[in-house]
Protein backbone atom coordinates (compact mmCIF):
# COMPACT_ATOMS: atom_id res chain seq x y z
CA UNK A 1 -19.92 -0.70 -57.20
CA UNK A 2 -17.28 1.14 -55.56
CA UNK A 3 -18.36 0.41 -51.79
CA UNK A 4 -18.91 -3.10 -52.66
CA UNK A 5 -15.01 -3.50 -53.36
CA UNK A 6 -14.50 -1.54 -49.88
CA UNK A 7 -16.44 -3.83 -48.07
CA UNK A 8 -14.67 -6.63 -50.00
CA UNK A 9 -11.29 -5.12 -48.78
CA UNK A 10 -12.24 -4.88 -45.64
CA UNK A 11 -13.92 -8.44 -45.26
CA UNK A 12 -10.74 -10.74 -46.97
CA UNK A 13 -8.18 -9.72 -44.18
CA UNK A 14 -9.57 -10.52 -41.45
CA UNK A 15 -11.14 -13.89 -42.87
CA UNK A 16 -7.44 -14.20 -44.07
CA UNK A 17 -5.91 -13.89 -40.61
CA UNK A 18 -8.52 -15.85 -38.20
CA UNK A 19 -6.52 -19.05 -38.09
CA UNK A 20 -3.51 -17.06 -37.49
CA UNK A 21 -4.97 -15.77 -34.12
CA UNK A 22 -3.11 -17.16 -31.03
CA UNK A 23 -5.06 -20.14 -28.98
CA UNK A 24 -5.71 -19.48 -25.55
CA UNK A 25 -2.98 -21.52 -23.44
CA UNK A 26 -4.81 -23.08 -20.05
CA UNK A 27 -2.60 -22.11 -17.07
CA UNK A 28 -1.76 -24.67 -14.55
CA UNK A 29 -1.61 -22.86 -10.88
CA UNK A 30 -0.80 -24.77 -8.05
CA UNK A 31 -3.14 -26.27 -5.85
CA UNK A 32 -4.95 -23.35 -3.04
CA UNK A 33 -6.66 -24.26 -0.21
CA UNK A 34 -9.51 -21.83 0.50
CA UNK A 35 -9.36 -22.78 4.03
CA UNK A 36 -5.75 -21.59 4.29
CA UNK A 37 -7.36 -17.59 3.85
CA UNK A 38 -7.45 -15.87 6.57
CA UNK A 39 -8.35 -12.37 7.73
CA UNK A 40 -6.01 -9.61 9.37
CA UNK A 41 -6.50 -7.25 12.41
CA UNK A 42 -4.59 -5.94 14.97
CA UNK A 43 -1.37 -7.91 13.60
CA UNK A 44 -3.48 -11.36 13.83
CA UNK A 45 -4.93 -13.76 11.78
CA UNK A 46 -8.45 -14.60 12.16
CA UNK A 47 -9.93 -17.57 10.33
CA UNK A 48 -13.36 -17.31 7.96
CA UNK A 49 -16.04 -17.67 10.57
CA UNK A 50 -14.17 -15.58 13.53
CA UNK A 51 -15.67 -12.06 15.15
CA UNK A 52 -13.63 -9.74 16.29
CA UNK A 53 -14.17 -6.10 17.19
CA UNK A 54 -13.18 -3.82 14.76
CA UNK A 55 -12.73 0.53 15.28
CA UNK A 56 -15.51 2.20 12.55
CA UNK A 57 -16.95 5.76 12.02
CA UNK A 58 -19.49 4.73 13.94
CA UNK A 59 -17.80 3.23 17.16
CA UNK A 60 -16.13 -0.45 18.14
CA UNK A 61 -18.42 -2.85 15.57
CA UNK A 62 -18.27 -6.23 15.76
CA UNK A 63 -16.49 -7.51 12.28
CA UNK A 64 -16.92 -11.57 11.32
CA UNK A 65 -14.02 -12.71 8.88
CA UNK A 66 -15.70 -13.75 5.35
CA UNK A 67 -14.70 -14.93 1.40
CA UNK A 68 -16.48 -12.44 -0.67
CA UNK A 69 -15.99 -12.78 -4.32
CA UNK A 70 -12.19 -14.55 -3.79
CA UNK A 71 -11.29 -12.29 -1.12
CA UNK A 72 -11.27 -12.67 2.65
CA UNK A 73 -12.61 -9.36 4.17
CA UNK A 74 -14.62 -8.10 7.53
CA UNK A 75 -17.70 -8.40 7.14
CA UNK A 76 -18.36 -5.08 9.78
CA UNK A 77 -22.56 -5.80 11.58
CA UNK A 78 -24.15 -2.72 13.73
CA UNK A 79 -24.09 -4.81 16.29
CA UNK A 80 -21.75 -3.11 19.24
CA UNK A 81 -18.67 -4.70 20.86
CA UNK A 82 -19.36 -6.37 23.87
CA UNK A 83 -17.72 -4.03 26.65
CA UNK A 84 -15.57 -6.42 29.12
């Protein structure tokens, strides 16, 4: 009988207090342009789509600008820089 009042106890509290929980407020942020991302090398700014040629472990790699999962980044291939 004993745990059954626990259990009680236990249950009428938070029963008691789910209306009082706060309601998620929906944020309102500004209009972005995904288009207006860009990538950064060398003090530039590359658009999504650009290559450039980027310094790796491995050597001079050729690096194409990307949106991966909200966030512009290099995309680094094996592919060698062209040497000029």
């Amino acid at each position: 009988m004993r745990s059954v009042v626990v259990v009680l106890g236990l249950m009428v509290p938070l029963s008691a207090g789910a209306h009082e929980r706060p309601v998620p407020q929906t944020v309102q942020l500004p209009d972005h342009n995904p288009l207006d991302c860009y990538c950064r090398a060398g003090g530039k700014r590359f658009a999504p789509g650009e290559k450039v040629c980027l310094r790796t472990a491995e050597g001079p790699r050729l690096a194409q600008c990307r949106m991966e999962i909200n966030v512009m980044s290099w995309g680094v291939t094996e592919v060698p820089c062209p040497e000029s």
